[in-house]
N, C-alpha and C. Protein backbone atom coordinates (compact mmCIF):
# COMPACT_ATOMS: atom_id res chain seq x y z
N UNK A 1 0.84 -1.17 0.00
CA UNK A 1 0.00 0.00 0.00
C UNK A 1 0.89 1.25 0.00
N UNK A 2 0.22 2.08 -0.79
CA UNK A 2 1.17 3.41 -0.62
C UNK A 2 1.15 4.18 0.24
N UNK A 3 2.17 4.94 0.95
CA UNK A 3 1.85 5.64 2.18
C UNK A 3 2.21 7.27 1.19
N UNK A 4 1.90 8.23 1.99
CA UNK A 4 1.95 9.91 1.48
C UNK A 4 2.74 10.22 2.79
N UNK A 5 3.79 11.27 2.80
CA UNK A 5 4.65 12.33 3.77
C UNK A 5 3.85 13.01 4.21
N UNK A 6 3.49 13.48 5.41
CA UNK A 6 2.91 14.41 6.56
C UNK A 6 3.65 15.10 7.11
N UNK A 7 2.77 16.07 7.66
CA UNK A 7 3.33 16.32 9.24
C UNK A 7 2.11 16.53 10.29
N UNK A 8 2.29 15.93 11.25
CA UNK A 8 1.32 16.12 12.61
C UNK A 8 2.09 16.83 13.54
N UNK A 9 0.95 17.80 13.99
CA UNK A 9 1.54 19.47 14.59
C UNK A 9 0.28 18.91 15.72
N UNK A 10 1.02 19.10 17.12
CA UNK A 10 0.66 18.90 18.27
C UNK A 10 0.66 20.03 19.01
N UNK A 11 -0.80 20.45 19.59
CA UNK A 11 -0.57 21.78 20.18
C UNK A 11 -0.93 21.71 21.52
N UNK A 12 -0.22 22.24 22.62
CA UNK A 12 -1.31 22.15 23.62
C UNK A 12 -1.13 22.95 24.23
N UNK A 13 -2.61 23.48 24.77
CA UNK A 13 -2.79 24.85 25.22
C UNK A 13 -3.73 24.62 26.43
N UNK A 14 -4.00 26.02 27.29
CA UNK A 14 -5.15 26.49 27.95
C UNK A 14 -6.25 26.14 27.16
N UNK A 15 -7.30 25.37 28.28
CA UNK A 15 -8.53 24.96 27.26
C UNK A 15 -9.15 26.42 26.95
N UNK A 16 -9.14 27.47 27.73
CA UNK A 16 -9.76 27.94 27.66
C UNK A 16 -9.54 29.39 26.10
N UNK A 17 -8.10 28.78 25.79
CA UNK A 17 -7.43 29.03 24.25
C UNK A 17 -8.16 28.92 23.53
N UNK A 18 -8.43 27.13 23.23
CA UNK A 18 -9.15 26.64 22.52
C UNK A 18 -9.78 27.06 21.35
N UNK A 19 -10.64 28.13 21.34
CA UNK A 19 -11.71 28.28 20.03
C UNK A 19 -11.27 29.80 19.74
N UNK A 20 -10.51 30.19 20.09
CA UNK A 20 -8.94 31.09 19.63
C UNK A 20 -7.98 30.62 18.75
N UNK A 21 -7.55 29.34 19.52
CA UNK A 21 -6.65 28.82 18.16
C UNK A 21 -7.02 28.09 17.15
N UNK A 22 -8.21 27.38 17.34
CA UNK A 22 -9.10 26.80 16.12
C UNK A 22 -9.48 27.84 15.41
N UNK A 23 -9.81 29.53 15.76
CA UNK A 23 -10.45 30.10 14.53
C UNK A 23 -9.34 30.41 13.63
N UNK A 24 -8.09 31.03 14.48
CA UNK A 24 -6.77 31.14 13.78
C UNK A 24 -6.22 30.19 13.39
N UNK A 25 -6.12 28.80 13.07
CA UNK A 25 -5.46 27.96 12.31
C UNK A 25 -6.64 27.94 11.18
N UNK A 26 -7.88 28.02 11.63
CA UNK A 26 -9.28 27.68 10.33
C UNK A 26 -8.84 28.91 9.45
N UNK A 27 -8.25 30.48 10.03
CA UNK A 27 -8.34 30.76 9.08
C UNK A 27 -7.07 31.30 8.45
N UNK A 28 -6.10 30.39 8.90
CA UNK A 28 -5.15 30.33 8.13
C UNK A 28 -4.96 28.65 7.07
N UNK A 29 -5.75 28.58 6.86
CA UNK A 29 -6.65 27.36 6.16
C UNK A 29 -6.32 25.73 6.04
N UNK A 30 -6.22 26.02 7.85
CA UNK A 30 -6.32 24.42 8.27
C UNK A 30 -7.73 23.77 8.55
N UNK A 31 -8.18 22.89 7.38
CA UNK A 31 -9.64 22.53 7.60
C UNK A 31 -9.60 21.45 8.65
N UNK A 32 -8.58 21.16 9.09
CA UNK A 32 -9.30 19.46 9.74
C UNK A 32 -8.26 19.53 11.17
N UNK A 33 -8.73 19.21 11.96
CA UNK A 33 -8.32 18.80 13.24
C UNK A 33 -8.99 18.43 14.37
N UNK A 34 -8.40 17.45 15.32
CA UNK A 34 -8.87 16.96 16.71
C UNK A 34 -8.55 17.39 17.63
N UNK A 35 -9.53 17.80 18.54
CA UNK A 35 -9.18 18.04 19.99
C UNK A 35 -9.46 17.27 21.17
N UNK A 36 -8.36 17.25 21.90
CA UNK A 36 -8.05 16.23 22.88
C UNK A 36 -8.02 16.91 23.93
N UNK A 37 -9.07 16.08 25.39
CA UNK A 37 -8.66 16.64 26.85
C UNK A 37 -6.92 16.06 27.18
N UNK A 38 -6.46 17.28 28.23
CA UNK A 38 -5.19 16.91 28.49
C UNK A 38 -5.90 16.74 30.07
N UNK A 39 -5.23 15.21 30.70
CA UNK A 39 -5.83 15.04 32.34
C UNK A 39 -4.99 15.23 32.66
N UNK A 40 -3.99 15.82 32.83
CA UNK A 40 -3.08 16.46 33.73
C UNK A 40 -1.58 15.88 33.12
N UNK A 41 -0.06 16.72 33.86
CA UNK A 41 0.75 16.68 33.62
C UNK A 41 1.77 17.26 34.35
N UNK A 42 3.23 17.44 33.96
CA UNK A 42 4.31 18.22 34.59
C UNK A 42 4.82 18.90 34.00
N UNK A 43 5.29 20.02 34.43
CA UNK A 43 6.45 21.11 33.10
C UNK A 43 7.27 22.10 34.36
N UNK A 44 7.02 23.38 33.54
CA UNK A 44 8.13 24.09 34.65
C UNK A 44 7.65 24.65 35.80
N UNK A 45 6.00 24.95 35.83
CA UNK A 45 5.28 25.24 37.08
C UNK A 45 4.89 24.01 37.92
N UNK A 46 5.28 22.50 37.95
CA UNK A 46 5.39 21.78 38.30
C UNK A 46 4.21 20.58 37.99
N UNK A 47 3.50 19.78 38.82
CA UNK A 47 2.63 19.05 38.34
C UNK A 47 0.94 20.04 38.68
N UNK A 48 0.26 19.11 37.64
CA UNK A 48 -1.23 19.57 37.66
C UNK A 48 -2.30 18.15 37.46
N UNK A 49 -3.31 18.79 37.92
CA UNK A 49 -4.23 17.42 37.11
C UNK A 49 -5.81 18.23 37.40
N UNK A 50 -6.52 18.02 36.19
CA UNK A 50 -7.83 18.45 36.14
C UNK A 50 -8.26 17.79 37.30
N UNK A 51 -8.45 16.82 38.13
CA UNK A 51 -9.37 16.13 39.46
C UNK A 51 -9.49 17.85 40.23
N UNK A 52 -10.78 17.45 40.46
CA UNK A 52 -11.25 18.34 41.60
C UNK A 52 -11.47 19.51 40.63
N UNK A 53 -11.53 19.64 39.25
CA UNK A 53 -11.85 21.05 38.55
C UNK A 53 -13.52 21.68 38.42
N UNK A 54 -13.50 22.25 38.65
CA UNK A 54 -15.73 22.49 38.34
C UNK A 54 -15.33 22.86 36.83
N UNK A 55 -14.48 23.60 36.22
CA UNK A 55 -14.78 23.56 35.23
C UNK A 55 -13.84 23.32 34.27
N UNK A 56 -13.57 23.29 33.10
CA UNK A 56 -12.92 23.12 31.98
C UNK A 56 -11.73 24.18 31.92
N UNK A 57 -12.32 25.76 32.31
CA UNK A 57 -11.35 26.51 31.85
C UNK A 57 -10.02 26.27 32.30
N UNK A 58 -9.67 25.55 33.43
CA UNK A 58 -8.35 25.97 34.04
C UNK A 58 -7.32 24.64 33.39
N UNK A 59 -8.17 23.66 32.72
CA UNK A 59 -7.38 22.78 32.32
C UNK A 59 -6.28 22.64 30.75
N UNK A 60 -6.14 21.73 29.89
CA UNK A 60 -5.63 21.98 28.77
C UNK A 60 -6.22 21.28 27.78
N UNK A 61 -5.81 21.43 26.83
CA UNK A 61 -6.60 20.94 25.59
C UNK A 61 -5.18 20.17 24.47
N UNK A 62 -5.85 19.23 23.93
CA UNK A 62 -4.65 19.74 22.71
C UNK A 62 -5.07 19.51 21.14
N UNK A 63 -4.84 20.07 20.67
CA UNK A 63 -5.40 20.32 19.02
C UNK A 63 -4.09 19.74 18.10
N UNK A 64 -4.79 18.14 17.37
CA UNK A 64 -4.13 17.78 16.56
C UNK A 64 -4.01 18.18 15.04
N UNK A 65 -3.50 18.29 14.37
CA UNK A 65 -3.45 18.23 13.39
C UNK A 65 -2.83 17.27 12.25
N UNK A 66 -3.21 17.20 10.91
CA UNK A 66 -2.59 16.16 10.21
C UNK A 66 -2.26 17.06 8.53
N UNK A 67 -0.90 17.72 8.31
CA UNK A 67 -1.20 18.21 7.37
C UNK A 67 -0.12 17.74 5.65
N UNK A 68 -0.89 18.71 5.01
CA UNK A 68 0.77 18.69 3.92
C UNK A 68 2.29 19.09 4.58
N UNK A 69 3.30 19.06 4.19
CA UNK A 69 4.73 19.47 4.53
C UNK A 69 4.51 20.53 3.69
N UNK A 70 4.05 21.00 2.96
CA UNK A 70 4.11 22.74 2.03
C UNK A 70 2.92 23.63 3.31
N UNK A 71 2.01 22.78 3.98
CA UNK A 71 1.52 24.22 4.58
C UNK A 71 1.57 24.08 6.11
N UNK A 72 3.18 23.78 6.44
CA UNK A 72 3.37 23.46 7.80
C UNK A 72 3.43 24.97 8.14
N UNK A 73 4.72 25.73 7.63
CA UNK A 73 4.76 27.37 8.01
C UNK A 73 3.39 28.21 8.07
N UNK A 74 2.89 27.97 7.53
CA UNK A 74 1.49 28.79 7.56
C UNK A 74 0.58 28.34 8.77
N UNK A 75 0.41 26.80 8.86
CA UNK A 75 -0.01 26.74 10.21
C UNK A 75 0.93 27.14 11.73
N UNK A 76 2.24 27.45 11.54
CA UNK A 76 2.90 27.38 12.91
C UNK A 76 3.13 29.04 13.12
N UNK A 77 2.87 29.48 12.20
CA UNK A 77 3.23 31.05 12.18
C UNK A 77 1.74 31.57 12.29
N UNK A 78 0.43 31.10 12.39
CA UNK A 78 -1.02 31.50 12.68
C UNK A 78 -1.04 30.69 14.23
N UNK A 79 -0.19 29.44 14.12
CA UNK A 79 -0.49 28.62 16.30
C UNK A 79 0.18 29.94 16.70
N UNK A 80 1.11 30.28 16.71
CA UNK A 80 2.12 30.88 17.62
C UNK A 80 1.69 32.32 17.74
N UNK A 81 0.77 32.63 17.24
CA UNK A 81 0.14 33.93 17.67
C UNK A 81 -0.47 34.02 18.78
N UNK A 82 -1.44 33.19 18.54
CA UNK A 82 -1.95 32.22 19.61
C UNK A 82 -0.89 32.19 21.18
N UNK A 83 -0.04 31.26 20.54
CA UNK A 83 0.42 30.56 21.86
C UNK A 83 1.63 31.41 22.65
N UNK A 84 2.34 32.13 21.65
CA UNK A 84 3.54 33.30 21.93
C UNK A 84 2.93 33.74 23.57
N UNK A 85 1.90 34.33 23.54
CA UNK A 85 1.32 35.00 24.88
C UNK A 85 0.36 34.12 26.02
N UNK A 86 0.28 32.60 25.84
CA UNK A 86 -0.26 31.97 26.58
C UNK A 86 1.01 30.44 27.15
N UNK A 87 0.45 29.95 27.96
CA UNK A 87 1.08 28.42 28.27
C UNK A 87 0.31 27.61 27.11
N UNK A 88 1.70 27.13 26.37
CA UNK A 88 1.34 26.28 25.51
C UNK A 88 2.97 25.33 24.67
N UNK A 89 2.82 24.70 24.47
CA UNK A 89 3.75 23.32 23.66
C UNK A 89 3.38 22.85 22.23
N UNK A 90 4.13 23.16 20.64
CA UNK A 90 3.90 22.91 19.63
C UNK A 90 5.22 22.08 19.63
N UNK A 91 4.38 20.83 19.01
CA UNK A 91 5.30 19.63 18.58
C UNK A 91 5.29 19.38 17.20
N UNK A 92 6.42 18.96 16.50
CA UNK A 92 6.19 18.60 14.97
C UNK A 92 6.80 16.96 14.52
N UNK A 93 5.39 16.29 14.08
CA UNK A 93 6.28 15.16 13.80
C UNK A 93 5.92 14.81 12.11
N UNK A 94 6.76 13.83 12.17
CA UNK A 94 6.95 13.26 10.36
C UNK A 94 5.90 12.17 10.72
N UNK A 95 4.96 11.71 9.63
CA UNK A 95 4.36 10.70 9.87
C UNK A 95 3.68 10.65 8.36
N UNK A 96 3.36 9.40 7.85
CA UNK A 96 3.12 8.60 6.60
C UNK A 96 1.52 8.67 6.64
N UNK A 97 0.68 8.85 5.72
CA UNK A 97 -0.80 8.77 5.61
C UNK A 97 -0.84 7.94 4.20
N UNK A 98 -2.15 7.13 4.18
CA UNK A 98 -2.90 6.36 3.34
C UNK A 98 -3.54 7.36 2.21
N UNK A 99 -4.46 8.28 2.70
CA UNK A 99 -5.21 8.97 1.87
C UNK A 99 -4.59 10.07 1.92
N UNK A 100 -3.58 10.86 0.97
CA UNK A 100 -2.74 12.28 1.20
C UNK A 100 -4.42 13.28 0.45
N UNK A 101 -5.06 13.08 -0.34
CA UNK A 101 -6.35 13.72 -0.82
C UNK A 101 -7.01 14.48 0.72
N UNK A 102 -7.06 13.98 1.84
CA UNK A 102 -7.67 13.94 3.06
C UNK A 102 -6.79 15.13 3.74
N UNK A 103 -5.85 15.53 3.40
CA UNK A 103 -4.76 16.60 4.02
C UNK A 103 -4.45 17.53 3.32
């Protein structure tokens, strides 16, 4: 089977980011992505975990993406507007897709 070149761009942010950085990647014309609860973790303010939250805002989110390698810059230069001024982590990986039509 043939595989197609990617890249999956891992973002994770303040949930309460969220529909901030989805309008700015939508309209820097990333049509497709998933968002994922983050249940907690560690970094440089130390550990966290959503238990005991009433609500959503204080937790994280993370917004996958699956794209071409020609419109990686355009999506990381529309996240980072975004994320420059908030707590947040963009990851970039190489990864192979079935249907490249779908990206």
């Amino acid at each position: 089977m043939q595989t197609h070149k990617a890249k999956r761009v891992v973002i994770t942010i303040e949930a309460i980011m969220q529909r901030r950085l989805t309008d700015t990647i939508e309209a820097a014309g990333v049509t497709g992505y998933s968002i994922l609860p983050v249940l907690g973790g560690s970094g440089r303010s130390g550990a966290w975990s959503r238990d005991g939250q009433i609500s959503r805002a204080a937790g994280m989110v993370q917004v996958v993406c699956i794209i071409k390698p020609e419109r990686l810059d355009g999506l990381l230069e529309a996240a980072f507007e975004v994320v420059d001024k908030h707590i947040g982590v963009v990851t970039i990986s190489d990864v192979e897709v079935l249907r490249a039509e779908r990206f």
